[in-house]
C-alpha atoms as a PDB file:
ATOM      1  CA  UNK A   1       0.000   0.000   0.000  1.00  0.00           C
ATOM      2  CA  UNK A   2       2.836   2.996   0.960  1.00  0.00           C
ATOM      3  CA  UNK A   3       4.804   1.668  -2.319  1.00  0.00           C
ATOM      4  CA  UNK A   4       0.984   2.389  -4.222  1.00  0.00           C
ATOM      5  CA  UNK A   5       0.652   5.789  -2.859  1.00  0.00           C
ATOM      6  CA  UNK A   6       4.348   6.707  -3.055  1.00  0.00           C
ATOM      7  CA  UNK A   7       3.895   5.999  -7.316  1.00  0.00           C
ATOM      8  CA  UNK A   8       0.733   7.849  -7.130  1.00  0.00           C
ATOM      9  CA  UNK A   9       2.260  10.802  -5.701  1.00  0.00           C
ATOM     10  CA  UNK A  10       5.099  10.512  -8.189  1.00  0.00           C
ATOM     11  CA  UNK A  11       2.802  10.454 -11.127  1.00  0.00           C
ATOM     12  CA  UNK A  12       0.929  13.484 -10.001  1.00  0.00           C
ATOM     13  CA  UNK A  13       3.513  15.645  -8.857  1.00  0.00           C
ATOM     14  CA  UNK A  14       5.703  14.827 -11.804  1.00  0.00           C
ATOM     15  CA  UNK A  15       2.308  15.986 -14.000  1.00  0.00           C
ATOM     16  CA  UNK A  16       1.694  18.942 -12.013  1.00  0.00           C
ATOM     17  CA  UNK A  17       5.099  20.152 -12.843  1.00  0.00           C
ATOM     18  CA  UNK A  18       5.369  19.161 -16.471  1.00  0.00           C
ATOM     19  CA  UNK A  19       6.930  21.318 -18.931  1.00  0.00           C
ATOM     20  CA  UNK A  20       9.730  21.908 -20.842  1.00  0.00           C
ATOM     21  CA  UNK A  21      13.258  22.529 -19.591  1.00  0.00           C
ATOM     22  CA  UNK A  22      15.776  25.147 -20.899  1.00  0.00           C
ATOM     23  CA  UNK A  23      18.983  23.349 -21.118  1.00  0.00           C
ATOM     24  CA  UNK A  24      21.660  25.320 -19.549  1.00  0.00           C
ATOM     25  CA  UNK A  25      25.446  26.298 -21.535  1.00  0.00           C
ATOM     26  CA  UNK A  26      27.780  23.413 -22.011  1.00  0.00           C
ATOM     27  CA  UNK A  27      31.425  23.333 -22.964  1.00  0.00           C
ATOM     28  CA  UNK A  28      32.816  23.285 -26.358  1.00  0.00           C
ATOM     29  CA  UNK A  29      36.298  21.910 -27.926  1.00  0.00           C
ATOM     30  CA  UNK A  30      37.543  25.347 -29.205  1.00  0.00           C
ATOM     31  CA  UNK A  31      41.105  26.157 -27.377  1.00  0.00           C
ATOM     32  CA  UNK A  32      40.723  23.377 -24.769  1.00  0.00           C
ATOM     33  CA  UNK A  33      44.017  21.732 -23.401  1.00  0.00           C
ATOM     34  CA  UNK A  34      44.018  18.847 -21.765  1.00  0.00           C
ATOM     35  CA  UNK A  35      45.859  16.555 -19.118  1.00  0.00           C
ATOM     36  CA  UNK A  36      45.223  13.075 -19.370  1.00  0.00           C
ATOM     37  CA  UNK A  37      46.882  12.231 -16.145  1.00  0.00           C
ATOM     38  CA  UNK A  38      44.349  14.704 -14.403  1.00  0.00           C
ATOM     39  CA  UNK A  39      41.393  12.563 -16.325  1.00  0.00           C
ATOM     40  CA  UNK A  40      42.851   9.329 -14.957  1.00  0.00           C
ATOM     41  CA  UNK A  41      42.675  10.643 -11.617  1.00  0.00           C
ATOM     42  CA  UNK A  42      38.941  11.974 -11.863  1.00  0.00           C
ATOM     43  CA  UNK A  43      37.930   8.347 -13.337  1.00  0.00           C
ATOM     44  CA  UNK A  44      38.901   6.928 -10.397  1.00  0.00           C
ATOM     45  CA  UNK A  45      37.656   9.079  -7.975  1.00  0.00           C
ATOM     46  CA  UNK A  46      34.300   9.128  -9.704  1.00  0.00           C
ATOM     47  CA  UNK A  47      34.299   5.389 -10.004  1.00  0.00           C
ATOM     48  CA  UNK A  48      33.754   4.922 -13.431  1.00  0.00           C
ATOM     49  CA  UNK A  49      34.931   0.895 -14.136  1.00  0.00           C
ATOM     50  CA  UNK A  50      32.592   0.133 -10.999  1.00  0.00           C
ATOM     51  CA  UNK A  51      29.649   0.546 -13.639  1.00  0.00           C
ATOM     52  CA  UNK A  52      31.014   0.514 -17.091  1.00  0.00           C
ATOM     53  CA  UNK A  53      33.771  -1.655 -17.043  1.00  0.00           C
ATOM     54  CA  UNK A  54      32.944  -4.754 -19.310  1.00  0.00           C
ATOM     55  CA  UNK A  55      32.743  -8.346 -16.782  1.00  0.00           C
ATOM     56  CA  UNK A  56      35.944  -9.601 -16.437  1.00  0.00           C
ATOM     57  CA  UNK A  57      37.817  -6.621 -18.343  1.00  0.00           C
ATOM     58  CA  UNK A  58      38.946  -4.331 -15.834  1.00  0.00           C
ATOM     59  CA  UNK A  59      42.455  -3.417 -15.600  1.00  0.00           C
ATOM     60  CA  UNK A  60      44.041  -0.366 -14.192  1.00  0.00           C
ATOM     61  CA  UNK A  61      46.168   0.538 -17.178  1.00  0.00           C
ATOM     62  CA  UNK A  62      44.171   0.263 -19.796  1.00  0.00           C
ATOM     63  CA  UNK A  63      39.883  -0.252 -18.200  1.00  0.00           C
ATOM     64  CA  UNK A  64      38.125  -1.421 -20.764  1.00  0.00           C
ATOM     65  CA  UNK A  65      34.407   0.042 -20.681  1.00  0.00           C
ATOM     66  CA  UNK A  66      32.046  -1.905 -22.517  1.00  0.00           C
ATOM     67  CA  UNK A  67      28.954  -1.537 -20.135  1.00  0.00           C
ATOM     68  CA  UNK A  68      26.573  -3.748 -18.573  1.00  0.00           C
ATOM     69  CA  UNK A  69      26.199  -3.353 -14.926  1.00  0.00           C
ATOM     70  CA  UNK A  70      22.944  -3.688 -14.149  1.00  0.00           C
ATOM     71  CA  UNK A  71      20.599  -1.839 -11.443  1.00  0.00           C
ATOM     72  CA  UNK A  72      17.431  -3.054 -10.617  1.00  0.00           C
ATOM     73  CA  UNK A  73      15.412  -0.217  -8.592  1.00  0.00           C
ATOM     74  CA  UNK A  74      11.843   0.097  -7.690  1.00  0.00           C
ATOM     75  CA  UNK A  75      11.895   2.426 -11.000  1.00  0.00           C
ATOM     76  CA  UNK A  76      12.782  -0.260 -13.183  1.00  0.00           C
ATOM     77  CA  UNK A  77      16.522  -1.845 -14.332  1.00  0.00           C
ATOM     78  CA  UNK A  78      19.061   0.009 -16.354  1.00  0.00           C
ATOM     79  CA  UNK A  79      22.515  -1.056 -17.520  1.00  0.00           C
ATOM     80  CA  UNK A  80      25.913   1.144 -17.405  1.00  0.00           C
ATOM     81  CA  UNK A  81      26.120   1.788 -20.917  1.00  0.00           C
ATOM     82  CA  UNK A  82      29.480   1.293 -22.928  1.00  0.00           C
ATOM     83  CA  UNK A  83      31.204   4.385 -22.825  1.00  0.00           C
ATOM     84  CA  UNK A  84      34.434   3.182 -24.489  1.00  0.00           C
ATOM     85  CA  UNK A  85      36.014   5.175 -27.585  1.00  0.00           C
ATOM     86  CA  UNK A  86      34.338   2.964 -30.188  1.00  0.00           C
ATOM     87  CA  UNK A  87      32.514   5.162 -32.592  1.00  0.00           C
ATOM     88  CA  UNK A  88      29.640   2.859 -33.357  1.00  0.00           C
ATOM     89  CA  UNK A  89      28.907   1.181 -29.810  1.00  0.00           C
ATOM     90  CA  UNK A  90      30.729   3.694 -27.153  1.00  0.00           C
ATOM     91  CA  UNK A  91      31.098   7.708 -26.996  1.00  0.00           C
ATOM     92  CA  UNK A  92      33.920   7.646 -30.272  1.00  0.00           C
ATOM     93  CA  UNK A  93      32.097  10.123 -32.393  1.00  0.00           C
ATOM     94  CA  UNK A  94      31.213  12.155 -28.986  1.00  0.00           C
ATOM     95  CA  UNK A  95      32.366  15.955 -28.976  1.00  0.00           C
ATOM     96  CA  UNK A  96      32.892  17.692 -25.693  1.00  0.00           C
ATOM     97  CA  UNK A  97      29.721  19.521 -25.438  1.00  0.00           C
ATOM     98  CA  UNK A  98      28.126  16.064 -26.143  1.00  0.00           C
ATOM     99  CA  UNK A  99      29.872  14.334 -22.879  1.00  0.00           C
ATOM    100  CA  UNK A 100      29.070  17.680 -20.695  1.00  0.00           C
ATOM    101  CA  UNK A 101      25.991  17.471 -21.511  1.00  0.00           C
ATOM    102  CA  UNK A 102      25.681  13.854 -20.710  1.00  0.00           C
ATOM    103  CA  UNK A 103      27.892  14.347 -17.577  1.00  0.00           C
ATOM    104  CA  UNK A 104      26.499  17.712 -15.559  1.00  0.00           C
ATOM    105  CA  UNK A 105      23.289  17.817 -17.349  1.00  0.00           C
ATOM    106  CA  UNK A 106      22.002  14.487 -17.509  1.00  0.00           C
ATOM    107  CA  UNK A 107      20.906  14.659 -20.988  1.00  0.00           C
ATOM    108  CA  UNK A 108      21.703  11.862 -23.360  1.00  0.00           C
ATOM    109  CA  UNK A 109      22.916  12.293 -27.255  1.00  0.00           C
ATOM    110  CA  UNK A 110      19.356  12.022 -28.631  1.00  0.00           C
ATOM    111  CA  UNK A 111      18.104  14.414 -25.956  1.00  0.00           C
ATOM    112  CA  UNK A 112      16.886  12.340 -23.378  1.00  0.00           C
ATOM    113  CA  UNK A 113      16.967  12.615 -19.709  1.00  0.00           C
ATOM    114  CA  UNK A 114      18.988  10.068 -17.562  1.00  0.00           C
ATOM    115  CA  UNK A 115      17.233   8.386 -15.172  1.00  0.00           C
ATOM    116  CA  UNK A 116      19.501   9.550 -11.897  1.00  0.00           C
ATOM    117  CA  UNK A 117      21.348   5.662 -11.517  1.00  0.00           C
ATOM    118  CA  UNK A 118      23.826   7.321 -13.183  1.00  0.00           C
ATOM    119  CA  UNK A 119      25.144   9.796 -10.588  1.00  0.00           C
ATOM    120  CA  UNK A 120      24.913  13.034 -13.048  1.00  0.00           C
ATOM    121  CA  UNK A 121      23.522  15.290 -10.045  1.00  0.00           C
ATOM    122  CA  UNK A 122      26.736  14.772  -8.241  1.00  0.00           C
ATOM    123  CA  UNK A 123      28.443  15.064 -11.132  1.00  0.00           C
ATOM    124  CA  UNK A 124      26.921  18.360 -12.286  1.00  0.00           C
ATOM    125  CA  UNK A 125      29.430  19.461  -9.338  1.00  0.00           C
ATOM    126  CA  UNK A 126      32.405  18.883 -11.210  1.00  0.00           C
ATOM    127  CA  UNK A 127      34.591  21.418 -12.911  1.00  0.00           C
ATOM    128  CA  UNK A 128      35.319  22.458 -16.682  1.00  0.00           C
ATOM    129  CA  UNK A 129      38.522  21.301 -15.894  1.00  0.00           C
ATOM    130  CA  UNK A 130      37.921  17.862 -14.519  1.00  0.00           C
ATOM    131  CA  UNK A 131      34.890  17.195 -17.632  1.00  0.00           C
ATOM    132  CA  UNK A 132      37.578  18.166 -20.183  1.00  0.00           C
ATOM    133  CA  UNK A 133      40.334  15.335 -18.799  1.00  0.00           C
ATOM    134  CA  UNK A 134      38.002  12.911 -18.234  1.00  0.00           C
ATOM    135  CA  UNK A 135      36.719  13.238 -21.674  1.00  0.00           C
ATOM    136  CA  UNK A 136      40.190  13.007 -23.119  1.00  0.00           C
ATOM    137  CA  UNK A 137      41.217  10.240 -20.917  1.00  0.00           C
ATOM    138  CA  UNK A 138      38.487   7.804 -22.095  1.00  0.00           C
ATOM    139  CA  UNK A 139      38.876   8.341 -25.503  1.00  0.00           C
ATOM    140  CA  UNK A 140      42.484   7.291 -25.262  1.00  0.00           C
ATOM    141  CA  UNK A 141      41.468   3.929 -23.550  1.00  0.00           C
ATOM    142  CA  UNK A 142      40.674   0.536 -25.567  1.00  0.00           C
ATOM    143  CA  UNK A 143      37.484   0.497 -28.340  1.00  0.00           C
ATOM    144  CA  UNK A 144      34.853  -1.885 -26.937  1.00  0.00           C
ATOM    145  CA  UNK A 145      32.584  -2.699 -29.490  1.00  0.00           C
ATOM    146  CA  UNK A 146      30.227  -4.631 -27.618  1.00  0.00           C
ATOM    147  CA  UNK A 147      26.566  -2.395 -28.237  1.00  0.00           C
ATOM    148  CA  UNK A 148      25.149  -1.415 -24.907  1.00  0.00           C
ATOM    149  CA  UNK A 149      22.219  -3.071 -23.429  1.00  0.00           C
ATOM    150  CA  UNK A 150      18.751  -1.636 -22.857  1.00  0.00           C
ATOM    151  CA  UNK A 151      17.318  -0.306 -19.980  1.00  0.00           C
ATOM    152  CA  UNK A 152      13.880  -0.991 -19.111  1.00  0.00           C
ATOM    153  CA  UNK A 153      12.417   2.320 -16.785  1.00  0.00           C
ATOM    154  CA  UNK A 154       9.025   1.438 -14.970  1.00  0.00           C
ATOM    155  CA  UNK A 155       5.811   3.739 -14.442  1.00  0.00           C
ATOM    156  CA  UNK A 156       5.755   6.516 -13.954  1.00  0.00           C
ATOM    157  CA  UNK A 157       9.730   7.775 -14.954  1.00  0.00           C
ATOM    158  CA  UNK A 158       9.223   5.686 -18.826  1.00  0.00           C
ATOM    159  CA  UNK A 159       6.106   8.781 -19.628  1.00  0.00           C
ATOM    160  CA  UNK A 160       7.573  11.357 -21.563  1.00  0.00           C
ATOM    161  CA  UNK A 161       8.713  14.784 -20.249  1.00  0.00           C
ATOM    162  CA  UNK A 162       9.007  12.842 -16.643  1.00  0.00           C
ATOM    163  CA  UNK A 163      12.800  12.954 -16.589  1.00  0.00           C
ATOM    164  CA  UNK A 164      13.437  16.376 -17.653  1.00  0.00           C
ATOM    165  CA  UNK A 165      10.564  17.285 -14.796  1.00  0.00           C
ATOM    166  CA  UNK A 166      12.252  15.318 -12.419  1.00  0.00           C
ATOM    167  CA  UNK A 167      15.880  17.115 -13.272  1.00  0.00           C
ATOM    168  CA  UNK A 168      13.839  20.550 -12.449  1.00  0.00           C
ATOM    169  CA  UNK A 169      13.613  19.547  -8.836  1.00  0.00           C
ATOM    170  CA  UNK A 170      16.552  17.261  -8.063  1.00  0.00           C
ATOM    171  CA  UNK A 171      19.493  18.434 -10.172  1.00  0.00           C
ATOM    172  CA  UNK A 172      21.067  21.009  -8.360  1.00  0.00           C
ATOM    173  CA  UNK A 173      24.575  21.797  -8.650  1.00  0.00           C
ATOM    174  CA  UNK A 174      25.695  23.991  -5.705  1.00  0.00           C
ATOM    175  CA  UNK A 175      27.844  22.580  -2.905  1.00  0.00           C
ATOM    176  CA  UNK A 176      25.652  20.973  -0.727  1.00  0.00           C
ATOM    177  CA  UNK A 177      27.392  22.124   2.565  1.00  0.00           C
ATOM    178  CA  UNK A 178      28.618  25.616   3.337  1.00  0.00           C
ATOM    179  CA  UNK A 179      31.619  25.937   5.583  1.00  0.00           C
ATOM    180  CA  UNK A 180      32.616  29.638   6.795  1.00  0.00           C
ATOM    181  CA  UNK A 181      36.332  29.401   6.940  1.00  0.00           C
ATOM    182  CA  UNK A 182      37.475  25.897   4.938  1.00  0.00           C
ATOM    183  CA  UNK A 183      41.487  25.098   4.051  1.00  0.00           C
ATOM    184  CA  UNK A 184      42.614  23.869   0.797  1.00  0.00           C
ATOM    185  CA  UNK A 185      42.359  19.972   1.892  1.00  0.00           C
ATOM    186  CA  UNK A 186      38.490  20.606   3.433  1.00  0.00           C
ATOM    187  CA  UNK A 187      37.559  22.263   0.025  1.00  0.00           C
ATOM    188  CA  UNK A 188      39.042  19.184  -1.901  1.00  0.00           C
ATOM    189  CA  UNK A 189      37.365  17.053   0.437  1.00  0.00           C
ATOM    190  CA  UNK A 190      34.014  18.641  -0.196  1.00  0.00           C
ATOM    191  CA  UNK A 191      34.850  18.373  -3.954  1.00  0.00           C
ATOM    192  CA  UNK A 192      35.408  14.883  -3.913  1.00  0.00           C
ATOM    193  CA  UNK A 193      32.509  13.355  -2.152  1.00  0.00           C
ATOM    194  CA  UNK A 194      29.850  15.957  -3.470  1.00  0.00           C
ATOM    195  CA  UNK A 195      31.223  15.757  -6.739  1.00  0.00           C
ATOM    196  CA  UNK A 196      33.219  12.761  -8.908  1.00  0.00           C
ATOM    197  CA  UNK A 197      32.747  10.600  -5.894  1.00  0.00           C
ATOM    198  CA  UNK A 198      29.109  10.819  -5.637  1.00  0.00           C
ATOM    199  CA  UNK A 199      28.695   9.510  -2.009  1.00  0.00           C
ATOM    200  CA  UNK A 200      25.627  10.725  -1.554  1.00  0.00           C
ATOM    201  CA  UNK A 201      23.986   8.792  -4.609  1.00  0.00           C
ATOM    202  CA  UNK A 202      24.409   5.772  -2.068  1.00  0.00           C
ATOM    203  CA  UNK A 203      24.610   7.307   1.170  1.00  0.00           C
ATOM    204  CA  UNK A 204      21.421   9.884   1.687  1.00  0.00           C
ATOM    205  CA  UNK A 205      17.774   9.165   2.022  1.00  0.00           C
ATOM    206  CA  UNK A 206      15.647   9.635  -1.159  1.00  0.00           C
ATOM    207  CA  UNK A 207      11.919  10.948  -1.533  1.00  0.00           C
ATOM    208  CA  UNK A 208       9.359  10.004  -3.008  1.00  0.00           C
ATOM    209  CA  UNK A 209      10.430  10.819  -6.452  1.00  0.00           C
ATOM    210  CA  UNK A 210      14.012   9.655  -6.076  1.00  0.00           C
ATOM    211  CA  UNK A 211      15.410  13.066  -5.258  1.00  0.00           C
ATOM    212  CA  UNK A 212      17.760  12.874  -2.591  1.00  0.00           C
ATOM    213  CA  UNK A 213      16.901  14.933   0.937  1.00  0.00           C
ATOM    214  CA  UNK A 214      19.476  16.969   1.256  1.00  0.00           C
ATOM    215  CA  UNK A 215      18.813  17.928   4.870  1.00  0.00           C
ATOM    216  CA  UNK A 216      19.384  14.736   5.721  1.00  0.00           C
ATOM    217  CA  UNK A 217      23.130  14.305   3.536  1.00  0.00           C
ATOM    218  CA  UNK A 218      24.832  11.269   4.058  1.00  0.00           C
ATOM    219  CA  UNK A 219      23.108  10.109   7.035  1.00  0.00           C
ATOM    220  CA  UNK A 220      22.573   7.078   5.556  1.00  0.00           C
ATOM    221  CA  UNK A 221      20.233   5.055   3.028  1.00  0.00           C
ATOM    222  CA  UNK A 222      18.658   1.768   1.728  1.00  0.00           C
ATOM    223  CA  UNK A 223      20.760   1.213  -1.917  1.00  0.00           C
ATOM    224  CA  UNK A 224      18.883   1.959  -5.076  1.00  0.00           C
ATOM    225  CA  UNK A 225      18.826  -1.501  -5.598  1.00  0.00           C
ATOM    226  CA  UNK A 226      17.691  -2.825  -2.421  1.00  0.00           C
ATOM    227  CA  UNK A 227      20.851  -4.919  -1.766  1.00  0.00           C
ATOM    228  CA  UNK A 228      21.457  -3.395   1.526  1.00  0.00           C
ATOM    229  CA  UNK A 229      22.065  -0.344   3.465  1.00  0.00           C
ATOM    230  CA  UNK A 230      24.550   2.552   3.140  1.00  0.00           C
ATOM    231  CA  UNK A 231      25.989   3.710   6.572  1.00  0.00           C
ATOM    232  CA  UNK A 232      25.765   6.949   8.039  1.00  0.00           C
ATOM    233  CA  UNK A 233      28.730   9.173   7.445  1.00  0.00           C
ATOM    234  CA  UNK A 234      28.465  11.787   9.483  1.00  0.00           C
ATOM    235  CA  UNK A 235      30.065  12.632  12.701  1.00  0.00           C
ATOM    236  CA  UNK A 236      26.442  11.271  14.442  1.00  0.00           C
ATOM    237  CA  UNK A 237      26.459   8.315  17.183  1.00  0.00           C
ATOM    238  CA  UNK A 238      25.131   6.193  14.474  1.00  0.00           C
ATOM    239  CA  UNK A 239      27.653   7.063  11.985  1.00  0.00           C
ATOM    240  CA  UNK A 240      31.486   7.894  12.604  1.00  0.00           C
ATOM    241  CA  UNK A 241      31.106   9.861  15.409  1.00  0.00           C
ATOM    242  CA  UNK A 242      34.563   8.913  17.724  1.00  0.00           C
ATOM    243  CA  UNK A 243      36.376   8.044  14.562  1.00  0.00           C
ATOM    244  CA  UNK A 244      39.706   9.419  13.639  1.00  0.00           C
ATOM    245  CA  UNK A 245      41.077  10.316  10.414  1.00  0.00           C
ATOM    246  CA  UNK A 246      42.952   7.516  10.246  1.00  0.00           C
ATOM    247  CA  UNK A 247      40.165   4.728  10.692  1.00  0.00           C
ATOM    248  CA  UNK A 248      38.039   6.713   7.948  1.00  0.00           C
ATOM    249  CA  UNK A 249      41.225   6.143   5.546  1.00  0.00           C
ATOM    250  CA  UNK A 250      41.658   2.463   6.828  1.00  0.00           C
ATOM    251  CA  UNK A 251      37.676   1.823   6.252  1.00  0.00           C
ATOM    252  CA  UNK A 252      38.731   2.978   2.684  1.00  0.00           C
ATOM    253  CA  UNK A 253      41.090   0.601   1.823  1.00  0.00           C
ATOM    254  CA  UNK A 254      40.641  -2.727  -0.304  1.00  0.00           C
ATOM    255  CA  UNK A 255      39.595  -6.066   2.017  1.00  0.00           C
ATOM    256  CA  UNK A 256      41.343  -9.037   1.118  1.00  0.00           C
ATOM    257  CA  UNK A 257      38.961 -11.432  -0.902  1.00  0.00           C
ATOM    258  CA  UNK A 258      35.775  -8.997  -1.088  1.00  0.00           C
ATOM    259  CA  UNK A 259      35.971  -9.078  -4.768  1.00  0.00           C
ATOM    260  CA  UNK A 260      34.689  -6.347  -6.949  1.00  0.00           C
ATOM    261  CA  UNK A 261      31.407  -4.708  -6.278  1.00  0.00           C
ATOM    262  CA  UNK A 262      29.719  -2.298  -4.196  1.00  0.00           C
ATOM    263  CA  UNK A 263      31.698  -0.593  -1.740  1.00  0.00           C
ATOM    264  CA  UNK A 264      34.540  -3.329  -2.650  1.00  0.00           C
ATOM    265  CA  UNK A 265      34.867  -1.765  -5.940  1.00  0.00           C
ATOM    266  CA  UNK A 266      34.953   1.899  -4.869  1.00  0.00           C
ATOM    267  CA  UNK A 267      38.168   0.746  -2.151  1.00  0.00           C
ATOM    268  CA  UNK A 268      39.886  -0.596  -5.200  1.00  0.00           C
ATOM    269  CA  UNK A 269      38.986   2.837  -7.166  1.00  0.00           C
ATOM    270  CA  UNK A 270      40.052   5.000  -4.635  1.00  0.00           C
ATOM    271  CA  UNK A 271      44.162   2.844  -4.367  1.00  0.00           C
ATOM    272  CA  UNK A 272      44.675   4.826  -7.597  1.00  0.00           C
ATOM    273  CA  UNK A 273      44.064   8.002  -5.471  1.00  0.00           C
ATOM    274  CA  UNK A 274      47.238  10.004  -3.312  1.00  0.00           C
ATOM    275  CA  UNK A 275      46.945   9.731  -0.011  1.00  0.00           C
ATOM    276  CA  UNK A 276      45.942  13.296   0.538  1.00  0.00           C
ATOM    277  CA  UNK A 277      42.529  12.769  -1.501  1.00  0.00           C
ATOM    278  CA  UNK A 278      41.451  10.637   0.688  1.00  0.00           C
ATOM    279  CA  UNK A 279      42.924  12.549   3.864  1.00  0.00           C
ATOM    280  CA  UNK A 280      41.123  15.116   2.485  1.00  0.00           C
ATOM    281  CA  UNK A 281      38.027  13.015   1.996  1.00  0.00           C
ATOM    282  CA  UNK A 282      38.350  12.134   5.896  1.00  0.00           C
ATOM    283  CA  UNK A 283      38.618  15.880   7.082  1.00  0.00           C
ATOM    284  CA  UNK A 284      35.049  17.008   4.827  1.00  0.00           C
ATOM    285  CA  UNK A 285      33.427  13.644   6.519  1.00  0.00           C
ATOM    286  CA  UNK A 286      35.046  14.770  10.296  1.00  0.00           C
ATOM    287  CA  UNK A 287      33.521  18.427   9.175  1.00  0.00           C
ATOM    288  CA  UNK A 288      29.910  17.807   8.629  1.00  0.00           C
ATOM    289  CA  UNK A 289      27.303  18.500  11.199  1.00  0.00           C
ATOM    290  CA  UNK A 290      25.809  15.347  12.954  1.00  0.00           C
ATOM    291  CA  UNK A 291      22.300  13.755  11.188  1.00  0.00           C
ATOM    292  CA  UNK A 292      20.665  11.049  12.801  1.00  0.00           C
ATOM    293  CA  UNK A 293      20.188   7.844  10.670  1.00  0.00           C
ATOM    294  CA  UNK A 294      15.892   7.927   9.829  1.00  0.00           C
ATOM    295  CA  UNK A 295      14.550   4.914   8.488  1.00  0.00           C
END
């Protein structure tokens, strides 16, 4: 009965605020340099090869990103798409402003709107800077030519003009926390997990329509796809309150034998950071105010 009423909602709310969106400026190629070395770095932090990385083709010098993670949500299943440098089957014949779009926007080539399991709201965080060296660091990887499988969205996010209704009340691209006086490694911090990283796609309660509360950030959340429960990561009693910086970092390393999925997979993404990233990543947790995990 509450799942009923929670889709009815959705369905009228998403009707009642149907209409168009204006897209918003994206980046072109005209004069841009690029450092691949600085895209390496942002694919791992934003945990790219967790999704896309074909089964049984990742490696760290050379990921190969045919697609095909699946996601089955209560709003239907959907598959990482390949998003290797093959021109017929991956983003090859992608320009810049295509992969921006895609990236901070959440709008797909043919104009679509992603459906949020791809973390584009966290990502709309992310700088020119970081987009550009991404971009340029997965078109240098391997072709995949594997074709990218479909996903299937459910009532009521498959009626048209949904998505692009949904983006006008959950995309939003400010910082989510405001600190009055924050260093250099706090500000990275806060760019890492509220950006590339997207913690809080796992990590903080949802609404009805799949936005995430933002009053309640990172305090802790059932996964999208109902395989278990993301921890509370703020400095709360039911979170990491007590912890040192040091046992955040440790809690972000690799466990022997957990194989590669979930949070497994993000450890094993984040070895390819320096150690200050995720220093940093411990002082923005060790920063934020104190939310109480609500069920």
């Amino acid at each position: 009965m509450r799942k009923t009423v929670r889709v009815l909602s959705s369905v009228l709310l998403l009707s009642a605020a149907a209409c168009e969106v204006p897209e918003q400026a994206v980046m072109t190629e005209s004069g841009v340099e690029v450092s691949r070395a600085n895209g390496e770095l942002v694919f791992w932090a934003g945990g790219c090869a967790s999704c896309h990385a074909s089964p049984g083709r990742l490696s760290s010098r050379a990921p190969q990103l045919g697609g095909g993670h699946a996601i089955q949500a209560d709003q239907g299943l959907f598959r990482a798409p390949n998003i290797s440098p093959d021109e017929q089957a991956g983003i090859g014949a992608w320009k810049l402003q295509d992969f921006d779009r895609a990236m901070r926007h959440g709008i797909s080539l043919d104009g679509r709107a992603y459906y949020p399991a791809f973390p584009y709201t966290s990502y709309a965080r992310m700088t020119d800077r970081d987009i550009v060296d991404l971009f340029a660091y997965l078109k240098a990887l391997p072709s995949v030519d594997s074709p990218s499988k479909a996903s299937r969205a459910s009532f009521p996010v498959n009626q048209p003009g949904a998505m692009r209704t949904w983006q006008t009340l959950n995309l939003h691209p400010a910082p989510v926390m405001s600190f009055e006086t924050p260093n250099a490694e706090l500000a990275r911090g806060q760019y890492l997990v509220e950006g590339p990283g997207h913690c809080g796609t796992c990590h903080t309660p949802r609404n009805a329509l799949g936005g995430q509360k933002l009053g309640l950030w990172l305090s802790g959340a059932e996964m999208l796809d109902g395989s278990g429960y993301a921890p509370n990561l703020t400095p709360h009693e039911d979170g990491l309150a007590g912890w040192s910086s040091g046992e955040i970092i440790e809690t972000l390393q690799p466990h022997e034998g957990a194989g590669f999925a979930g949070m497994a997979a993000i450890r094993i993404d984040l070895t390819h950071l320096p150690s200050r990233d995720l220093e940093a990543i411990a002082a923005y947790l060790k920063a934020l105010p104190p939310v109480a995990t609500r069920d």
